[in-house]
C-alpha atoms as a PDB file:
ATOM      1  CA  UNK A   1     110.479  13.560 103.211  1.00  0.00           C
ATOM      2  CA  UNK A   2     114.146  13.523 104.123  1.00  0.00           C
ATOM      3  CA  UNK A   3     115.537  12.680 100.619  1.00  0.00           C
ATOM      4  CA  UNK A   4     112.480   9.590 100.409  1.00  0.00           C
ATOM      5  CA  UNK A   5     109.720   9.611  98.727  1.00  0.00           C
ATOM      6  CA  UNK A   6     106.532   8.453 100.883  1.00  0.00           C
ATOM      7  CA  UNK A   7     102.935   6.984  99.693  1.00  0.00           C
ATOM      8  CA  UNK A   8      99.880   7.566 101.450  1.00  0.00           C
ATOM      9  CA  UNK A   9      96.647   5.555 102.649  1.00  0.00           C
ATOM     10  CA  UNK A  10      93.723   6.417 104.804  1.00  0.00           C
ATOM     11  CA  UNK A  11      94.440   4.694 108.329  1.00  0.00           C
ATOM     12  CA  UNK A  12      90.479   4.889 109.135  1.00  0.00           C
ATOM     13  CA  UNK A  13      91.496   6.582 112.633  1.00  0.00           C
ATOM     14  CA  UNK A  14      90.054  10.151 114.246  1.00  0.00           C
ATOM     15  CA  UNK A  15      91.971  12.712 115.486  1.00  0.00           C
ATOM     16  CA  UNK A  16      90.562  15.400 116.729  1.00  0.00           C
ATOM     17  CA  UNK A  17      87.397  14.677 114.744  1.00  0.00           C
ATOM     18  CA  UNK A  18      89.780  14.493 111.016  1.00  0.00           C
ATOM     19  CA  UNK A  19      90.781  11.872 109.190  1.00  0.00           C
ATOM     20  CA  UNK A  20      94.483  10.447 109.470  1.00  0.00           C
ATOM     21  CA  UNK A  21      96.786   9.576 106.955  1.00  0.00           C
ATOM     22  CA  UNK A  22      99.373   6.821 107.000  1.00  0.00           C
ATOM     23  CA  UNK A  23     102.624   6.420 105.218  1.00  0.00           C
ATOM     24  CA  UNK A  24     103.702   2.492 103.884  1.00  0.00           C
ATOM     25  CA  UNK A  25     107.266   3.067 104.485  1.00  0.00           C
ATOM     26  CA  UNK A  26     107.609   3.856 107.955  1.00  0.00           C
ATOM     27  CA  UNK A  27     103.363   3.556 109.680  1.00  0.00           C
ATOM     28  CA  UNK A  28     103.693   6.983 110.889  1.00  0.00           C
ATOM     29  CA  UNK A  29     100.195   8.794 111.162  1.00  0.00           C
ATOM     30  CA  UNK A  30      99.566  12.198 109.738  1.00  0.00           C
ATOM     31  CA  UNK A  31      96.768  14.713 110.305  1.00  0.00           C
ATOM     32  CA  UNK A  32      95.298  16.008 106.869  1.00  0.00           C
ATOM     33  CA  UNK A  33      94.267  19.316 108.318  1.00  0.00           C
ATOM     34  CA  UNK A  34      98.095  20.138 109.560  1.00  0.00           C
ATOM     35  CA  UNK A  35     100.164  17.714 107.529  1.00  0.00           C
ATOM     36  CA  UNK A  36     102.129  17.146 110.377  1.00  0.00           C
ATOM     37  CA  UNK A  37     102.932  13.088 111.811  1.00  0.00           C
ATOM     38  CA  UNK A  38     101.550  12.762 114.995  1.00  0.00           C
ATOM     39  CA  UNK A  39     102.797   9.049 115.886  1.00  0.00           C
ATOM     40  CA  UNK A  40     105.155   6.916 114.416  1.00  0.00           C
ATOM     41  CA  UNK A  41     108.364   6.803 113.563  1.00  0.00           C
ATOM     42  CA  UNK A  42     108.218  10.591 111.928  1.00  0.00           C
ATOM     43  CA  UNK A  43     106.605  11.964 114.938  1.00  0.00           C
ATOM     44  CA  UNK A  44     107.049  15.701 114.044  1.00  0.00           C
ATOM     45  CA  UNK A  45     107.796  15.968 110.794  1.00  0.00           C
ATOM     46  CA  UNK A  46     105.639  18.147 108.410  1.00  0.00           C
ATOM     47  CA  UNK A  47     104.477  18.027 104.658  1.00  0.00           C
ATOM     48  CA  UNK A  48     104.641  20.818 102.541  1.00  0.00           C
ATOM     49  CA  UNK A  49     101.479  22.286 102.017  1.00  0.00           C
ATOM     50  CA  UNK A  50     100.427  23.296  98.562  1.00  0.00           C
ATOM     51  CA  UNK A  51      97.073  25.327  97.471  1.00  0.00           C
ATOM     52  CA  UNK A  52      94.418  23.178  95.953  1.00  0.00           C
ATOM     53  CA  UNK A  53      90.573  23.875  95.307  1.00  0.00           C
ATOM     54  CA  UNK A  54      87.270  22.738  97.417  1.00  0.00           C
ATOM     55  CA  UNK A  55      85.206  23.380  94.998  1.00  0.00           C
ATOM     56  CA  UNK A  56      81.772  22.135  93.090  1.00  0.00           C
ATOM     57  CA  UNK A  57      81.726  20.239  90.389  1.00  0.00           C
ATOM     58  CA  UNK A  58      79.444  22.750  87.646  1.00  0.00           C
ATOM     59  CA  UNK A  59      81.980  25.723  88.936  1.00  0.00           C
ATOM     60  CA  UNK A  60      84.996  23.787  88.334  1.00  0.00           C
ATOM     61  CA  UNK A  61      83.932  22.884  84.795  1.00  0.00           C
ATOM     62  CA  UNK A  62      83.637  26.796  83.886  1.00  0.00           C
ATOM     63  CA  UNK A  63      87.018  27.376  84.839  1.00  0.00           C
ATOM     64  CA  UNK A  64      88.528  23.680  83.793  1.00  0.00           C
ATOM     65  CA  UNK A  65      85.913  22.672  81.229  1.00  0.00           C
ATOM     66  CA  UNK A  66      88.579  19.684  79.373  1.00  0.00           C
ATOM     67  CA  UNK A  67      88.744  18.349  83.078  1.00  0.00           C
ATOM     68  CA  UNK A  68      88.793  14.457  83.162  1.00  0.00           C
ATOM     69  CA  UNK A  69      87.245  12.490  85.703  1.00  0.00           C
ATOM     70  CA  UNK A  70      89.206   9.446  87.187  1.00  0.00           C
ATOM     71  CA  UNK A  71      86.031   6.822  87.892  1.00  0.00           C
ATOM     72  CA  UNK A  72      86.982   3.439  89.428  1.00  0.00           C
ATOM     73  CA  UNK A  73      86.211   0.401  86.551  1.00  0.00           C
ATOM     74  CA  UNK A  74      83.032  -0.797  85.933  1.00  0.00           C
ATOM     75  CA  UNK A  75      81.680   1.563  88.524  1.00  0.00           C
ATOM     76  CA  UNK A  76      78.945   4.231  88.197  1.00  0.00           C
ATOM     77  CA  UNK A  77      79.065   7.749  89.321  1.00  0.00           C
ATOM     78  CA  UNK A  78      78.834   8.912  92.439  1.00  0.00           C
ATOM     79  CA  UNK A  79      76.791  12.112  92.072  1.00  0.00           C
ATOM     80  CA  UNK A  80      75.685  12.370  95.648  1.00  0.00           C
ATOM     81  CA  UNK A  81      77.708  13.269  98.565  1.00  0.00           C
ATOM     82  CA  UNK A  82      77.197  10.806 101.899  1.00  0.00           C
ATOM     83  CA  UNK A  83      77.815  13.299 104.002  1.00  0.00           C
ATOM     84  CA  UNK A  84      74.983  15.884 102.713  1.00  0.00           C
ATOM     85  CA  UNK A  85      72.576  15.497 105.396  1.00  0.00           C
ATOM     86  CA  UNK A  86      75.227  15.920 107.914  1.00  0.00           C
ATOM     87  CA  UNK A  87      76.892  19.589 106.285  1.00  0.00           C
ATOM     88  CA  UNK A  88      73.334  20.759 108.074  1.00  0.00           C
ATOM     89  CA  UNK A  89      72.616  19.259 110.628  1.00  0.00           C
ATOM     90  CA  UNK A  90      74.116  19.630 114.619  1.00  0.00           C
ATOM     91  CA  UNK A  91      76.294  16.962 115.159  1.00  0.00           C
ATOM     92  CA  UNK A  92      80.246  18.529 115.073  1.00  0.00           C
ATOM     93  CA  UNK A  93      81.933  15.000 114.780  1.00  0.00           C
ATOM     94  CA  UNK A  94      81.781  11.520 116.563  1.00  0.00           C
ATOM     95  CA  UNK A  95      84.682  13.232 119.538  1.00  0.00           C
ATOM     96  CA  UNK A  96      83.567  15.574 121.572  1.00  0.00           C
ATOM     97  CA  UNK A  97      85.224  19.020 121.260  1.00  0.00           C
ATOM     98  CA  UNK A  98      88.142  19.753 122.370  1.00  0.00           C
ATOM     99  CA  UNK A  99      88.908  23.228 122.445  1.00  0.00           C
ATOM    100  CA  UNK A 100      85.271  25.062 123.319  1.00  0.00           C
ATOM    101  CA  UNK A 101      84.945  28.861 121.256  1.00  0.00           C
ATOM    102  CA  UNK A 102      81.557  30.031 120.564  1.00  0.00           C
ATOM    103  CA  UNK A 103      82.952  33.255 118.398  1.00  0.00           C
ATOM    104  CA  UNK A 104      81.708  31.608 115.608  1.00  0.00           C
ATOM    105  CA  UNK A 105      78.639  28.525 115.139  1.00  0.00           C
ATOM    106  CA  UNK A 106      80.318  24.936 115.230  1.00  0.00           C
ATOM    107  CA  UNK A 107      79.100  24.229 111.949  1.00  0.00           C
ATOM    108  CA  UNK A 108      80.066  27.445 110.225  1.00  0.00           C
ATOM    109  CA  UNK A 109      82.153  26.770 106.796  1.00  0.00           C
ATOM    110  CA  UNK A 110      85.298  28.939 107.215  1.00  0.00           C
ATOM    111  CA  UNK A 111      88.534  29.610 105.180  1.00  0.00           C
ATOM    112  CA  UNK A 112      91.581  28.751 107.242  1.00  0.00           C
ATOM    113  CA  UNK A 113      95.079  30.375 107.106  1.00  0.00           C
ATOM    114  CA  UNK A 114      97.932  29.699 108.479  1.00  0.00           C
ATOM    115  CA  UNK A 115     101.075  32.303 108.089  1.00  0.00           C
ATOM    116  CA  UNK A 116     104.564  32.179 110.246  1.00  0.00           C
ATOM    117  CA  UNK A 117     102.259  29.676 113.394  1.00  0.00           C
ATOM    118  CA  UNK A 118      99.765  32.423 113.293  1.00  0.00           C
ATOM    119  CA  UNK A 119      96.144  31.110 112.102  1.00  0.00           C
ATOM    120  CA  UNK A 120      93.010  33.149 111.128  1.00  0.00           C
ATOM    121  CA  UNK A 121      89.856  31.960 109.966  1.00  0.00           C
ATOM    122  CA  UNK A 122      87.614  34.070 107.314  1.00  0.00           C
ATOM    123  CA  UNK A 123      83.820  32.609 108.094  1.00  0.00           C
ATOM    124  CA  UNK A 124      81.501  32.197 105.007  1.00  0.00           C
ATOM    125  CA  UNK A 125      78.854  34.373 106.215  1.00  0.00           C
ATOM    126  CA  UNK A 126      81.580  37.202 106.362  1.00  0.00           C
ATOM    127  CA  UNK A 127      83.281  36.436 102.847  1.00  0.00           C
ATOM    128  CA  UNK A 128      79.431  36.365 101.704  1.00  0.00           C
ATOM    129  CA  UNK A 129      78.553  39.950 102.305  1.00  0.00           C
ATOM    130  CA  UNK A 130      81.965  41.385 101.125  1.00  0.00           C
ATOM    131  CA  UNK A 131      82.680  38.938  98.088  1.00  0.00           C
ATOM    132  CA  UNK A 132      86.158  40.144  97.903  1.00  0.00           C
ATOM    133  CA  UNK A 133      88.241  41.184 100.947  1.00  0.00           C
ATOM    134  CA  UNK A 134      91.554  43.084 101.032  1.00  0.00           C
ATOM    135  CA  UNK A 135      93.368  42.109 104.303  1.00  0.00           C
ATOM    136  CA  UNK A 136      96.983  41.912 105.667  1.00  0.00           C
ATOM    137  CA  UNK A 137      97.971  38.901 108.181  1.00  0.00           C
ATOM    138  CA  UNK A 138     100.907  37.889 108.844  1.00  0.00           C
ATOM    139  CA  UNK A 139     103.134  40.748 107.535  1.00  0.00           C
ATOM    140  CA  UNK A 140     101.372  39.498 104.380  1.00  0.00           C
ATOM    141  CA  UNK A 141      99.178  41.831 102.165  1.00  0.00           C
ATOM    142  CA  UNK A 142      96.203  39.263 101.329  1.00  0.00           C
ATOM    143  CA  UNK A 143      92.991  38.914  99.000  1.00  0.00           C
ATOM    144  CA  UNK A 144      90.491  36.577 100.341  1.00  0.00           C
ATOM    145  CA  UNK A 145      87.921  35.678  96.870  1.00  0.00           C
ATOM    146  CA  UNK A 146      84.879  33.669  97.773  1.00  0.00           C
ATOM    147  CA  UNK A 147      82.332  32.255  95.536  1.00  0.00           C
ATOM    148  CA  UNK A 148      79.076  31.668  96.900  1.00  0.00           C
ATOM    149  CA  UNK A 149      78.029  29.322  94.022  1.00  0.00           C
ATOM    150  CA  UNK A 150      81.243  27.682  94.739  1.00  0.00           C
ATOM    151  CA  UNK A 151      80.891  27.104  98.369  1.00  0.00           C
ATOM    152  CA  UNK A 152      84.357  28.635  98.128  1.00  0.00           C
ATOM    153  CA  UNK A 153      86.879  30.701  98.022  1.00  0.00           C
ATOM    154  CA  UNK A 154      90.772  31.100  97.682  1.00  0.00           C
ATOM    155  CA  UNK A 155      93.675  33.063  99.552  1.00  0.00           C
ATOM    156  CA  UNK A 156      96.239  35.258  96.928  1.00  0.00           C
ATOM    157  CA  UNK A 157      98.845  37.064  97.786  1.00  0.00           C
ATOM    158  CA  UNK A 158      98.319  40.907  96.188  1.00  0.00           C
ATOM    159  CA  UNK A 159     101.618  42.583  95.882  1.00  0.00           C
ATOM    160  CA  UNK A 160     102.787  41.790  92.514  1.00  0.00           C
ATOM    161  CA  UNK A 161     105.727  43.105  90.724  1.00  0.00           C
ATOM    162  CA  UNK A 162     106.341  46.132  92.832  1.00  0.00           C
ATOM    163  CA  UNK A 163     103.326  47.181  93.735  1.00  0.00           C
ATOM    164  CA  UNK A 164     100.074  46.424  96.280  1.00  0.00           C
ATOM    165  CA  UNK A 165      97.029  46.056  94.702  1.00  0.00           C
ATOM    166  CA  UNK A 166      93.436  46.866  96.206  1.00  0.00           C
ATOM    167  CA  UNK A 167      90.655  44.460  94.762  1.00  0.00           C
ATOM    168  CA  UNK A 168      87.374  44.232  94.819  1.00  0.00           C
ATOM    169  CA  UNK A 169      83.686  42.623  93.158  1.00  0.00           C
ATOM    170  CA  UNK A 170      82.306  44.267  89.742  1.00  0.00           C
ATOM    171  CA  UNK A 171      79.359  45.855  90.163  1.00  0.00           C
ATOM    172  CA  UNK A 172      76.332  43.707  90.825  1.00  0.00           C
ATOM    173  CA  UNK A 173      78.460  40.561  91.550  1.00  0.00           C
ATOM    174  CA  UNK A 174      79.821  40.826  95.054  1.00  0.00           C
ATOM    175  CA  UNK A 175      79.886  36.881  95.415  1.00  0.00           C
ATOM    176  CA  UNK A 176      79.807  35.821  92.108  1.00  0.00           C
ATOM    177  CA  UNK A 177      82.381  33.618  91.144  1.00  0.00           C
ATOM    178  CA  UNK A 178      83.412  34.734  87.757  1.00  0.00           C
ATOM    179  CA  UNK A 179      85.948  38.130  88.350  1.00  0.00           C
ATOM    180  CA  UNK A 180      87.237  41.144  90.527  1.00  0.00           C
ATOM    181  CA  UNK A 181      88.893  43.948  89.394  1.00  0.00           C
ATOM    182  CA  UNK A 182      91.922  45.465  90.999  1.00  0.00           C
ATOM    183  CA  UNK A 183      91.845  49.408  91.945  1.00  0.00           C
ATOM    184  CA  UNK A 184      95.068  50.325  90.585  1.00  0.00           C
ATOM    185  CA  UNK A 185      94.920  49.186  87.154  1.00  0.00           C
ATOM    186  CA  UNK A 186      91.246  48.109  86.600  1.00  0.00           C
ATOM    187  CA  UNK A 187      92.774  44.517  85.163  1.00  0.00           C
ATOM    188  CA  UNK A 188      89.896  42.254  85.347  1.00  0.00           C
ATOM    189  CA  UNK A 189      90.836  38.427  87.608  1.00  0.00           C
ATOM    190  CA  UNK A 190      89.525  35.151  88.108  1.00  0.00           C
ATOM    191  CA  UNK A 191      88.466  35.174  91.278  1.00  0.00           C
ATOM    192  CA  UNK A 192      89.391  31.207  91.991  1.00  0.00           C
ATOM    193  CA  UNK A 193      92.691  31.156  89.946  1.00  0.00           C
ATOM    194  CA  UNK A 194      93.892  34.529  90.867  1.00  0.00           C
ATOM    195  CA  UNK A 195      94.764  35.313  86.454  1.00  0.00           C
ATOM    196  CA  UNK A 196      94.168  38.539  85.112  1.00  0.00           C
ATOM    197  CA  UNK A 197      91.984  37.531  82.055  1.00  0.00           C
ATOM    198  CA  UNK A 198      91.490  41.357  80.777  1.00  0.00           C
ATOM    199  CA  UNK A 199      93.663  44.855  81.311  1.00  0.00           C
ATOM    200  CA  UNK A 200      97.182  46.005  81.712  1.00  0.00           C
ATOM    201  CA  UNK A 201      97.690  43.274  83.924  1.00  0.00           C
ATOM    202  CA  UNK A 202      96.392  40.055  81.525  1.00  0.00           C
ATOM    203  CA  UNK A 203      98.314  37.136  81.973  1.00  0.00           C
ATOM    204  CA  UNK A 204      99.289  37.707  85.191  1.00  0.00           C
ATOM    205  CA  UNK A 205      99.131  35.655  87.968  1.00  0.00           C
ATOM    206  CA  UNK A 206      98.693  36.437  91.858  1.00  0.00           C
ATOM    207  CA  UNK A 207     100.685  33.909  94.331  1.00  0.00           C
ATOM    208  CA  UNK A 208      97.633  31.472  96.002  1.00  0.00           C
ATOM    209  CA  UNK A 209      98.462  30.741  99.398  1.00  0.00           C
ATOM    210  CA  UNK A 210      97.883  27.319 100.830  1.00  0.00           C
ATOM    211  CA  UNK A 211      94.555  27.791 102.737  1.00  0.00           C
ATOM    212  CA  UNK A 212      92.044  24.972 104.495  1.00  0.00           C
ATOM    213  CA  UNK A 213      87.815  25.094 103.952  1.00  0.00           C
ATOM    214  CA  UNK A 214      86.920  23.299 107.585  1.00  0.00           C
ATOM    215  CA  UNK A 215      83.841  23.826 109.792  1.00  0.00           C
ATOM    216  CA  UNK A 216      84.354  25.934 112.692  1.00  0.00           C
ATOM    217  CA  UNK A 217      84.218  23.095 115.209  1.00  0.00           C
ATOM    218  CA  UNK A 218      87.110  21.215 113.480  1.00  0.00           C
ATOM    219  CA  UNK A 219      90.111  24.179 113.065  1.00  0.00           C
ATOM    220  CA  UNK A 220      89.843  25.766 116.593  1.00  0.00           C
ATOM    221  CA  UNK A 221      90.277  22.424 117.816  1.00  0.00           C
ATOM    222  CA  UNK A 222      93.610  22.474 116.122  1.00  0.00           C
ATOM    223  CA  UNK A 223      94.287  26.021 116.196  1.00  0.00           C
ATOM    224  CA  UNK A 224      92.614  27.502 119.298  1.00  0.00           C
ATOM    225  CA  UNK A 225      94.229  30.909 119.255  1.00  0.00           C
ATOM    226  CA  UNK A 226      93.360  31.532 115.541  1.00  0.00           C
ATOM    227  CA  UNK A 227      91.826  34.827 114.848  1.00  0.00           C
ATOM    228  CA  UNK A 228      88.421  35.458 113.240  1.00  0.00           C
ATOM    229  CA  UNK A 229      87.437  38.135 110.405  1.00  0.00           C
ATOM    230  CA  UNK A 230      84.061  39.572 111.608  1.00  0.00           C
ATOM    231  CA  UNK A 231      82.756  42.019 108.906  1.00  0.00           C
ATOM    232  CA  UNK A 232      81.267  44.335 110.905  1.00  0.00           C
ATOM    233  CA  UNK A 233      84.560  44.996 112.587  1.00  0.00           C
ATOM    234  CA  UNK A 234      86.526  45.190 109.932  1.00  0.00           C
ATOM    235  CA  UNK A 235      89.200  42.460 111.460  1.00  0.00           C
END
């Protein structure tokens, strides 16, 4: 930041129901979900954001199966998640909300974008029915690829090298997680990495954007004028 390089811990305080970061060298706080410092010193300043995965652990080994684990010493694996019981329950977070919208559930897993301060959210139940969804947002032309075994999905960019392509599932797996297929060329992708593993296209890669898996309740609160995809109206 500014020509410095900063470290990171977990400060153990809320905002707006998320987790804040701190950096050592100046105490500035940072929100996670905007990587932007909200107090401190850096008040203001913003992290680059860069795409990463939210995915489970069997799907991740299919695509990254030499993965290695980093396990703290001495210590056994933690192969249940604390929070399980609370992904389905009712509670939305120990503050109360903020920013009230009832397009969509509280609880409702969604993919959130931000492009050029404008945000959109892409719900799970949405992404579920379609699998693969062509969109443009932002002056962007965009493919949204969930994976319902997953629990996720990723945001590519879909003009490459000239041209804008038009994806969509294989027949019989509209949310699998293994592959699309692009109209134009019928090149066969990953639908998590965004690499064309078969066609005229193999070897190619589609630009991820940066993108953030968040319940409902937790992005309005940060971004209350973000749009919503609703499959039935095609937005």
């Amino acid at each position: 930041m500014d020509g410095r390089e900063l470290t990171f811990g977990v400060s153990g305080k809320l905002w707006k129901n998320s987790l804040i970061m701190y950096d050592r060298q100046t105490g500035s706080l940072w929100s996670h979900m905007t990587g932007e410092a909200v107090a401190g010193p850096l008040t203001g300043k913003r992290l680059k954001t860069y795409p990463a995965a939210m995915l489970t652990w069997g799907e991740w080994l299919k695509l990254r199966p030499a993965t290695l684990v980093l396990e703290k010493p001495g210590g056994g694996r933690g192969m249940r998640d604390p929070y399980e019981d609370y992904y389905y329950s009712a509670r939305t977070g120990i503050i109360p909300e903020k920013h009230r919208d009832n397009r969509l559930h509280p609880k409702t897993w969604i993919i959130g974008l931000v492009i050029a301060g404008r945000a959109k959210a892409y719900p799970f139940p949405a992404l579920d029915r379609t699998g693969v969804l062509n969109d443009r947002f932002g002056e962007r032309e965009l493919v949204v690829a969930y994976c319902k075994e997953a629990r996720s999905g990723a945001v590519f960019g879909r003009d490459l090298e000239g041209k804008v392509l038009t994806f969509g599932p294989e027949p019989g797996e509209e949310a699998s997680c293994r592959f699309m297929r692009d109209r134009e060329t019928g090149s066969r992708w990953q639908r998590l990495t965004g690499l064309a593993v078969e066609g005229t296209m193999m070897g190619k890669r589609l630009v991820q954007l940066p993108s953030t898996q968040s319940f409902w309740f937790g992005w309005k609160d940060y971004y209350p004028q973000s749009e919503v995809f609703f499959s039935s109206s095609g937005k």
